[in-house]
Structure formats: structure tokens, C-alpha cells
PDB file of N, CA and C in Angstrom:
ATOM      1  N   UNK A   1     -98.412  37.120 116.194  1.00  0.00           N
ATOM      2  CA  UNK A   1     -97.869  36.969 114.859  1.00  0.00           C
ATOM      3  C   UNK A   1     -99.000  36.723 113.876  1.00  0.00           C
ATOM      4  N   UNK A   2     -99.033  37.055 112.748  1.00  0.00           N
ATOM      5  CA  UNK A   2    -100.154  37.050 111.432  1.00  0.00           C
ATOM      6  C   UNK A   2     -99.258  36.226 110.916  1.00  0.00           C
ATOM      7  N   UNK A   3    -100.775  35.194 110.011  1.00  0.00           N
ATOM      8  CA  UNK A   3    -100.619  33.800 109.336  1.00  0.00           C
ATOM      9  C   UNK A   3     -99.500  34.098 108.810  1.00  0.00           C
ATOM     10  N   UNK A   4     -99.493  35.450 108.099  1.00  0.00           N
ATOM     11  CA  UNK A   4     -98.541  35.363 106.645  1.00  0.00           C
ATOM     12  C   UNK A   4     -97.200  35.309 107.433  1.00  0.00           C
ATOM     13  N   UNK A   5     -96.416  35.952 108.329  1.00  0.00           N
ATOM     14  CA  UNK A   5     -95.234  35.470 109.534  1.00  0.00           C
ATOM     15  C   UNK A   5     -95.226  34.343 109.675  1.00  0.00           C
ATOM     16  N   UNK A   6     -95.801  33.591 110.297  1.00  0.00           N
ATOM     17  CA  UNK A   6     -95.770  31.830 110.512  1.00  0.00           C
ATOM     18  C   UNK A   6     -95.577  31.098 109.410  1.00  0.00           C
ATOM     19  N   UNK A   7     -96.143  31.332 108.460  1.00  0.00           N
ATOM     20  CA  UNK A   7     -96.172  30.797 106.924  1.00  0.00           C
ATOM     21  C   UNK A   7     -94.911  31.195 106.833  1.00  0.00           C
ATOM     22  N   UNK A   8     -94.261  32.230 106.251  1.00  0.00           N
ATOM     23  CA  UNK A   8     -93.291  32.412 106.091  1.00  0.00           C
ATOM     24  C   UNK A   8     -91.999  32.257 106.854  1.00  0.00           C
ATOM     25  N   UNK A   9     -91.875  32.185 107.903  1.00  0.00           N
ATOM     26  CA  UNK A   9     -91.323  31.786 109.014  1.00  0.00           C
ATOM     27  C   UNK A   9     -90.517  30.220 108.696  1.00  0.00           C
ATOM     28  N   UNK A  10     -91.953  29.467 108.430  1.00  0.00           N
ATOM     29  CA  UNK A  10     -91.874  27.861 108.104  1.00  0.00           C
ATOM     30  C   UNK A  10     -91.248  27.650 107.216  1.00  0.00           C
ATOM     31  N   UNK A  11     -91.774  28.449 106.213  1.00  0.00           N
ATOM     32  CA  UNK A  11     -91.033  28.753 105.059  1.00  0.00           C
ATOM     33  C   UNK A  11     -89.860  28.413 104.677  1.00  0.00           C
ATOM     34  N   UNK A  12     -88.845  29.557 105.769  1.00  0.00           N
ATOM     35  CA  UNK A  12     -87.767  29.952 105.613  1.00  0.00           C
ATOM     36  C   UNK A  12     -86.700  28.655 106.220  1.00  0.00           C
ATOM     37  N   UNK A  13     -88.053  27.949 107.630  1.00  0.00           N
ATOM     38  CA  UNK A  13     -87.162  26.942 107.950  1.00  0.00           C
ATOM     39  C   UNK A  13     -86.868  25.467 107.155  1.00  0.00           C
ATOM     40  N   UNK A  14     -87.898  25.027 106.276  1.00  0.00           N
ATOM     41  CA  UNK A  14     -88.196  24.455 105.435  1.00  0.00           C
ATOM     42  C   UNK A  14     -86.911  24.626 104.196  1.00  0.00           C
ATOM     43  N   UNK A  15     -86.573  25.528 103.829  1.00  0.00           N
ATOM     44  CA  UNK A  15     -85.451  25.681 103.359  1.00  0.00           C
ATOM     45  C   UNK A  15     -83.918  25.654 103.309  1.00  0.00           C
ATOM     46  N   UNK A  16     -84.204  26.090 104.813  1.00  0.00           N
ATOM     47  CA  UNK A  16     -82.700  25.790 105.672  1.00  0.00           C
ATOM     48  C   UNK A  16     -82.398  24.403 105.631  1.00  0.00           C
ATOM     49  N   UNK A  17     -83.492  23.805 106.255  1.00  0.00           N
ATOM     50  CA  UNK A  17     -83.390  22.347 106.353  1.00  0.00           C
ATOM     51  C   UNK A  17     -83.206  21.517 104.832  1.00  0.00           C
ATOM     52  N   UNK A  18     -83.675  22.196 103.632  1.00  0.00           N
ATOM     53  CA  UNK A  18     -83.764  21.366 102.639  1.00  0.00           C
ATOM     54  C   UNK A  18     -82.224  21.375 102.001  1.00  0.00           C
ATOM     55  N   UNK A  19     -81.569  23.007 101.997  1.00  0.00           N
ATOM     56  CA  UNK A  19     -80.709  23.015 101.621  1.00  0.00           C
ATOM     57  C   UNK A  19     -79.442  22.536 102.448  1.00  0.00           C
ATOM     58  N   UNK A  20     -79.318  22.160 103.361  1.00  0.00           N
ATOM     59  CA  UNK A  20     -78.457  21.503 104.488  1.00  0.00           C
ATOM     60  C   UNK A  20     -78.141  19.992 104.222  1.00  0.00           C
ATOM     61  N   UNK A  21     -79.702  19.338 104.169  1.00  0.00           N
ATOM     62  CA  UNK A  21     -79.539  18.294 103.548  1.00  0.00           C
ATOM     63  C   UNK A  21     -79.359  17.633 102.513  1.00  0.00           C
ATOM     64  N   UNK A  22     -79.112  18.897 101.620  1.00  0.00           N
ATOM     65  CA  UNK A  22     -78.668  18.507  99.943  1.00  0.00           C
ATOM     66  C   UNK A  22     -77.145  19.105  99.749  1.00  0.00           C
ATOM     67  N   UNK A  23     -76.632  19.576 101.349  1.00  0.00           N
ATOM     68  CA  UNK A  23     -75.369  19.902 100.999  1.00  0.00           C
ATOM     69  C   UNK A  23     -74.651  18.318 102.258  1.00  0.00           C
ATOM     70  N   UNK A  24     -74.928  18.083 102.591  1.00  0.00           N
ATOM     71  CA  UNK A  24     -75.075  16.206 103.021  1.00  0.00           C
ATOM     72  C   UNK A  24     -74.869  15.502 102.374  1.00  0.00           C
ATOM     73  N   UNK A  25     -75.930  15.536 101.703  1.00  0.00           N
ATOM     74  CA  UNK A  25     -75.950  14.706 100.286  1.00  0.00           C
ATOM     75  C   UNK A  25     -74.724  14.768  99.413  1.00  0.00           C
ATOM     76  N   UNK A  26     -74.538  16.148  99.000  1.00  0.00           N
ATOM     77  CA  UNK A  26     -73.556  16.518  98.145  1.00  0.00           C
ATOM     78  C   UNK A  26     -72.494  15.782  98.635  1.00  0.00           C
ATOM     79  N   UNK A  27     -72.115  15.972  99.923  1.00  0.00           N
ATOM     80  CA  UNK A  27     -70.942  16.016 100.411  1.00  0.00           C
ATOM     81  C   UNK A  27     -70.584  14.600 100.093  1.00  0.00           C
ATOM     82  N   UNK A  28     -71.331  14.006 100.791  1.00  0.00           N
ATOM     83  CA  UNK A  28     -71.172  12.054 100.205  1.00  0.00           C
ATOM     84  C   UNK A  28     -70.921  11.763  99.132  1.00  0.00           C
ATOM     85  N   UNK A  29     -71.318  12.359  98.337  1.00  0.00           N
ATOM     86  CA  UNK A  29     -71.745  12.436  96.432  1.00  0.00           C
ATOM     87  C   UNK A  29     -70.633  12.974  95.874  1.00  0.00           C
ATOM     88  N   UNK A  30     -69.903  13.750  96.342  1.00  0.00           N
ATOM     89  CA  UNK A  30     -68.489  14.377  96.634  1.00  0.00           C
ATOM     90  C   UNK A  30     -67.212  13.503  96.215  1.00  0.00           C
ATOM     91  N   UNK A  31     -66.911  13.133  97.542  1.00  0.00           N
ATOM     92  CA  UNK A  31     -65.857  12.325  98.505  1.00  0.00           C
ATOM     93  C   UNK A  31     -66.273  10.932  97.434  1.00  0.00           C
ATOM     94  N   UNK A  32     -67.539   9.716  97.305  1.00  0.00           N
ATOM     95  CA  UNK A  32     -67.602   8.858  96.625  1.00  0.00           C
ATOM     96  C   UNK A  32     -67.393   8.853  95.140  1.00  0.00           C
ATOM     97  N   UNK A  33     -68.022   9.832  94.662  1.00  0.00           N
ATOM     98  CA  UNK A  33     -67.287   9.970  93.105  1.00  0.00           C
ATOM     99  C   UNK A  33     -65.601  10.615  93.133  1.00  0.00           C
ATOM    100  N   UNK A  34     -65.466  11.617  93.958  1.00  0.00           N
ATOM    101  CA  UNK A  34     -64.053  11.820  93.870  1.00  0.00           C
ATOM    102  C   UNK A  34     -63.279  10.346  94.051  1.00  0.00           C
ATOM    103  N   UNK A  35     -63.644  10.079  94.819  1.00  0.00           N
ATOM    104  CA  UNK A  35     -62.317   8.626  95.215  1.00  0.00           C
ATOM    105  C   UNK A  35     -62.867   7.576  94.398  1.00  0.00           C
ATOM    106  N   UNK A  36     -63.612   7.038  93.748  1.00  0.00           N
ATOM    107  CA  UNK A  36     -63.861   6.143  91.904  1.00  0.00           C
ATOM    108  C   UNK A  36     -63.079   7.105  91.362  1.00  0.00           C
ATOM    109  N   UNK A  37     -63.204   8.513  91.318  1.00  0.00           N
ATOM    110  CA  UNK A  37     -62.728   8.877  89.879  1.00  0.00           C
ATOM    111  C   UNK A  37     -60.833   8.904  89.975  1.00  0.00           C
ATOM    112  N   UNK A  38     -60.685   8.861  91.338  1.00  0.00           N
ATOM    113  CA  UNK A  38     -59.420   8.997  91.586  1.00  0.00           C
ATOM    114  C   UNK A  38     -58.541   7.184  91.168  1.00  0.00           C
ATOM    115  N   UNK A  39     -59.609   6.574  91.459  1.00  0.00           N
ATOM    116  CA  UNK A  39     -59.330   5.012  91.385  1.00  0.00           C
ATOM    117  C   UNK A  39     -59.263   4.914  89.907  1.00  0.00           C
ATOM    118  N   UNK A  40     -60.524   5.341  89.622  1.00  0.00           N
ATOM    119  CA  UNK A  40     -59.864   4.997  88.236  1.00  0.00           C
ATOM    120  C   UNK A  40     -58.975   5.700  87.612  1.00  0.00           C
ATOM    121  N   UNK A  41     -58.383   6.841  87.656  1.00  0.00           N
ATOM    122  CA  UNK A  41     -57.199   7.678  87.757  1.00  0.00           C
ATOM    123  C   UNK A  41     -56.022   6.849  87.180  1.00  0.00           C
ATOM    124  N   UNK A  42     -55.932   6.492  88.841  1.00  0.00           N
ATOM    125  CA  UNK A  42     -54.735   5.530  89.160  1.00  0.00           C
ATOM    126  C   UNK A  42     -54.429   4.334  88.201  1.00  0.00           C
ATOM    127  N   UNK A  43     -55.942   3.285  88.363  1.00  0.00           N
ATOM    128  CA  UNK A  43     -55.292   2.583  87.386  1.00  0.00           C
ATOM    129  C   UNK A  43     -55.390   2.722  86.031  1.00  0.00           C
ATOM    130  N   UNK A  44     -55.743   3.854  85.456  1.00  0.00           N
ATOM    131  CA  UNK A  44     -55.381   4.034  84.241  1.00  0.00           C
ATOM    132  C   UNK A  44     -53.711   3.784  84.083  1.00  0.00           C
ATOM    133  N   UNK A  45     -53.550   4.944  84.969  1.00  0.00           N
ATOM    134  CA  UNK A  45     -51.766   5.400  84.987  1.00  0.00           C
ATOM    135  C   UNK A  45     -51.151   3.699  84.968  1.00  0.00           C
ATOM    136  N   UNK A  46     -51.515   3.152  86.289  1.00  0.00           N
ATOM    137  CA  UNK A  46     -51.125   1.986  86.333  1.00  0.00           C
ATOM    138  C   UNK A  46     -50.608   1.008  84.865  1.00  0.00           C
ATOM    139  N   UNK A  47     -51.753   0.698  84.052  1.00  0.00           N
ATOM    140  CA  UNK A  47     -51.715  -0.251  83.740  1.00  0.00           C
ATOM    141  C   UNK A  47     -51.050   0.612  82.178  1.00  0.00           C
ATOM    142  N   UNK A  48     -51.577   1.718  81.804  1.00  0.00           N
ATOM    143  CA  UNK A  48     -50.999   2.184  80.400  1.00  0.00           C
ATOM    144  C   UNK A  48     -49.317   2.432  80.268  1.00  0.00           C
ATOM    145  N   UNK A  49     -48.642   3.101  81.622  1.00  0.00           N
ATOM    146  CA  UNK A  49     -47.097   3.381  81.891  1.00  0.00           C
ATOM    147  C   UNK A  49     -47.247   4.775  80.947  1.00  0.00           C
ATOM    148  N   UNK A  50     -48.073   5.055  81.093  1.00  0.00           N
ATOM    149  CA  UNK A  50     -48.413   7.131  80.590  1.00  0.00           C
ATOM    150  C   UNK A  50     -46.811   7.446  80.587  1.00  0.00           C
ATOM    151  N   UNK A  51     -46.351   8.266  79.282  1.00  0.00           N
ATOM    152  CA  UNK A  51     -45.031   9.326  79.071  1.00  0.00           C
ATOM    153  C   UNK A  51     -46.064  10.444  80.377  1.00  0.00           C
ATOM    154  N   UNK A  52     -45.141  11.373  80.231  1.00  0.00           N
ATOM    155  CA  UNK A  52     -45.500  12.573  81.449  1.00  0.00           C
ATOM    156  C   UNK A  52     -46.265  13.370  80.742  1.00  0.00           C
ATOM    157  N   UNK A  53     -46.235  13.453  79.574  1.00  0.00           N
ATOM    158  CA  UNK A  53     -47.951  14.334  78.953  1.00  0.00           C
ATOM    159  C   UNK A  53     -48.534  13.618  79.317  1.00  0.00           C
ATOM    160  N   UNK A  54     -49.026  12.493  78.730  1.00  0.00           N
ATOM    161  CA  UNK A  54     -50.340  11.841  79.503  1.00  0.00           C
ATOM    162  C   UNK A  54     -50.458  11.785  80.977  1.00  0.00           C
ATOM    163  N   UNK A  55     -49.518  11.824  81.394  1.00  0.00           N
ATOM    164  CA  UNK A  55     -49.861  11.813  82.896  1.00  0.00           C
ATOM    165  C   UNK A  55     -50.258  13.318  83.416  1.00  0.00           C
ATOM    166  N   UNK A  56     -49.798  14.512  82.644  1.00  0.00           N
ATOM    167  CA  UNK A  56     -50.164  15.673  82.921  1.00  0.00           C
ATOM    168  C   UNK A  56     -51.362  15.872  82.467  1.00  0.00           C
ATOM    169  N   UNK A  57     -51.815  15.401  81.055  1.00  0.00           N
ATOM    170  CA  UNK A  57     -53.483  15.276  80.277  1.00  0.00           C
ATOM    171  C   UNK A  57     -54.070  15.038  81.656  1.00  0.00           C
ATOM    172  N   UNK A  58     -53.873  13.790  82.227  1.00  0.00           N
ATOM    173  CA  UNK A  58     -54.955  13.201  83.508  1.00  0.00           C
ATOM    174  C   UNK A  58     -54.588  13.530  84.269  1.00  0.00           C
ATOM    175  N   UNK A  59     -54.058  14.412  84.868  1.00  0.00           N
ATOM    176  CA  UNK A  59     -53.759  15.190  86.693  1.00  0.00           C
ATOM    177  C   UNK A  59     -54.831  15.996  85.913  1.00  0.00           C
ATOM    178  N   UNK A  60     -54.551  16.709  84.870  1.00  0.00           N
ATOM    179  CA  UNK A  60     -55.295  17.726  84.964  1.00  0.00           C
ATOM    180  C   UNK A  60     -56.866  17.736  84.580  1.00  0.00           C
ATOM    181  N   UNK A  61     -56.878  16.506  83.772  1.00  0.00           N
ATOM    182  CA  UNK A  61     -58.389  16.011  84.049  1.00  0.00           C
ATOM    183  C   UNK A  61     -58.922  15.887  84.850  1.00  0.00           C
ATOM    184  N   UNK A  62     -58.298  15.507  86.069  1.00  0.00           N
ATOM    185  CA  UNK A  62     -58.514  15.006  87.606  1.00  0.00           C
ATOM    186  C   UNK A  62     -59.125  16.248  88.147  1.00  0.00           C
ATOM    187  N   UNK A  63     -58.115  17.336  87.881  1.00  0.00           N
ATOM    188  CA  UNK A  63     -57.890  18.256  89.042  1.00  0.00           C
ATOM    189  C   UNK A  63     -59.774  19.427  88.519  1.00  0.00           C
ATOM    190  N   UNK A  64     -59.616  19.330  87.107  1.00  0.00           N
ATOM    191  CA  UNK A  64     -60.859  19.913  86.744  1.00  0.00           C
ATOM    192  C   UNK A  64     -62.411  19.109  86.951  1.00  0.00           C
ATOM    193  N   UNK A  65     -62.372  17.687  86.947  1.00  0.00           N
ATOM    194  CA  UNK A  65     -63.192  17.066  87.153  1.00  0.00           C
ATOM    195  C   UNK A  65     -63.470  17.194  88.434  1.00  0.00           C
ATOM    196  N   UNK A  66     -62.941  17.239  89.561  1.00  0.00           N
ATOM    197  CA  UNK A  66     -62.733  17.605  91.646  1.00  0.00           C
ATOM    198  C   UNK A  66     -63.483  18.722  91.474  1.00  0.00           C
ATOM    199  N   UNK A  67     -62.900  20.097  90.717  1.00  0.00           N
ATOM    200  CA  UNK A  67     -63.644  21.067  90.986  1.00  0.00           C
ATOM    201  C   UNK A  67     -64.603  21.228  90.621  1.00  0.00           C
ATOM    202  N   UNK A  68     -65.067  20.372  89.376  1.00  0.00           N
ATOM    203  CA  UNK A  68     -66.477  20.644  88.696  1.00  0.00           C
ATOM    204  C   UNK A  68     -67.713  19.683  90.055  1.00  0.00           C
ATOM    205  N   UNK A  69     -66.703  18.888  90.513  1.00  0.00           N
ATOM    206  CA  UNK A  69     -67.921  18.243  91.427  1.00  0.00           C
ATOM    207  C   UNK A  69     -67.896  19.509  92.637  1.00  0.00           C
ATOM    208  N   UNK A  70     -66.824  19.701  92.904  1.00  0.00           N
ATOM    209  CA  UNK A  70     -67.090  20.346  94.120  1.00  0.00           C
ATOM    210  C   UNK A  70     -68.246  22.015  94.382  1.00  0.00           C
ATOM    211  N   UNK A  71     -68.071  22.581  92.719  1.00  0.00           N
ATOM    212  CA  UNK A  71     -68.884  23.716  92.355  1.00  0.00           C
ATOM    213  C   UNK A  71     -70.146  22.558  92.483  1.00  0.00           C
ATOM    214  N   UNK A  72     -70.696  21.586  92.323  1.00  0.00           N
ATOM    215  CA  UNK A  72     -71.812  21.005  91.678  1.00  0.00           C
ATOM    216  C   UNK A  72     -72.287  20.741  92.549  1.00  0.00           C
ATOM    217  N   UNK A  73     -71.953  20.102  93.875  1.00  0.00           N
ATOM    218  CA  UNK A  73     -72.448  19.234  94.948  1.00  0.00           C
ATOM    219  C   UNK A  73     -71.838  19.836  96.532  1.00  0.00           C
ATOM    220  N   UNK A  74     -71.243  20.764  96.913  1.00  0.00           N
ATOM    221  CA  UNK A  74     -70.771  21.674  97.842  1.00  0.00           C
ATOM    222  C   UNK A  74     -71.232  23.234  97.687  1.00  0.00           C
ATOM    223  N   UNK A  75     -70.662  23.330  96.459  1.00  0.00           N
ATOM    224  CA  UNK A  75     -70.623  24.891  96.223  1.00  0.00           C
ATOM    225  C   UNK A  75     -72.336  25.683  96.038  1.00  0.00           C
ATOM    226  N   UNK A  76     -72.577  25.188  95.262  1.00  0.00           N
ATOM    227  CA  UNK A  76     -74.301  25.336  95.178  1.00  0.00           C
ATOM    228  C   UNK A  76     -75.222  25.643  96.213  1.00  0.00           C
ATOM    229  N   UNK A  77     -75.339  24.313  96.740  1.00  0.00           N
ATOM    230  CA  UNK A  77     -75.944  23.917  97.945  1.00  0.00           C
ATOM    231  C   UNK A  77     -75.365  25.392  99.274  1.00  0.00           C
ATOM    232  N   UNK A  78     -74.097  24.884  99.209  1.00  0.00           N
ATOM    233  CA  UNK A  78     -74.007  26.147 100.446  1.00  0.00           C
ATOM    234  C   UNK A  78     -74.020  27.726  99.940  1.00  0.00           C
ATOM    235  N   UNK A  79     -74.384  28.183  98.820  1.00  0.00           N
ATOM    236  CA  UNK A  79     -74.233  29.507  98.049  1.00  0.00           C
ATOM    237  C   UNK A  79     -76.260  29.440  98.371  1.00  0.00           C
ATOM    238  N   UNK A  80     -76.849  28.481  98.301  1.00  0.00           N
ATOM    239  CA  UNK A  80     -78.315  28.530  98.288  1.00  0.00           C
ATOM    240  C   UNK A  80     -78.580  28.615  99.615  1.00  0.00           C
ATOM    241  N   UNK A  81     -77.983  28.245 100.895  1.00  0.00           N
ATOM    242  CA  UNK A  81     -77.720  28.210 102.321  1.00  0.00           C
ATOM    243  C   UNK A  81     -78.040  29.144 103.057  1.00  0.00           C
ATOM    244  N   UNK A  82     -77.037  30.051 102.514  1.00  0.00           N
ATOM    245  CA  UNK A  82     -76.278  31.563 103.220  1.00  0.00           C
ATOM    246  C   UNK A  82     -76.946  32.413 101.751  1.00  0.00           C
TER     247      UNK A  82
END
């Protein structure tokens, strides 16, 4: 094998490994802000007694805020992966 193969080789594994562990990361980073953001969710609802617009305003805040993490800290990471 020539340097430039091995180099690159390393390279490639160096990457695998980096992006694996930033989809790890993510994943934790995920699941812990999802479930605060879900907590605080809840006791918003809780303590205000939201009519059903507001409670539909914040599902659907919810539901866009989940996916913006999940494009941010899942989606990325494994699109940089593969």
C-alpha cells in the first residue's frame, strides 16, 4: 500500500469514528433536552389551565421543537455517517 492509501485509509476511519460519536452525543443531547422541554411543556399546561388553542399553540410548539432537535442532533450526524 502507498503512504497516500494509509493516510487516507486513516482518514476515512478517523471520521467514521468522529461522526458516530457525535451521533452519541446527539442522541443524549436529544432524549435530555426533549424530556426538559417536554417538562416544561407540561407544567406550563399545568399550572396556566390553557383553553384548547393554547394547548394546540404548545403541542405544536412541542412537536416542531422534537423535530428541529432531531434534524440537529440525529439527523446530521447520521446524513455525515453514510
Amino acid at each position: 500500500m502507498s503512504t497516500f492509501n494509509i493516510i487516507q485509509q486513516k482518514l476515512e476511519e478517523f471520521i467514521k469514528k468522529y461522526y458516530t460519536n457525535e451521533l452519541i452525543k446527539g442522541a443524549i443531547l436529544f432524549f435530555a433536552i426533549g424530556l426538559l422541554y417536554l417538562l416544561i411543556t407540561l407544567l406550563v399546561e399545568y399550572f396556566l389551565w390553557l383553553n384548547p388553542l393554547g394547548r394546540r399553540i404548545l403541542f405544536w410548539a412541542f412537536v416542531f421543537v422534537e423535530l428541529a432537535l432531531f434534524v440537529r442532533f440525529i439527523a446530521f450526524p447520521l446524513a455525515k455517517l453514510f
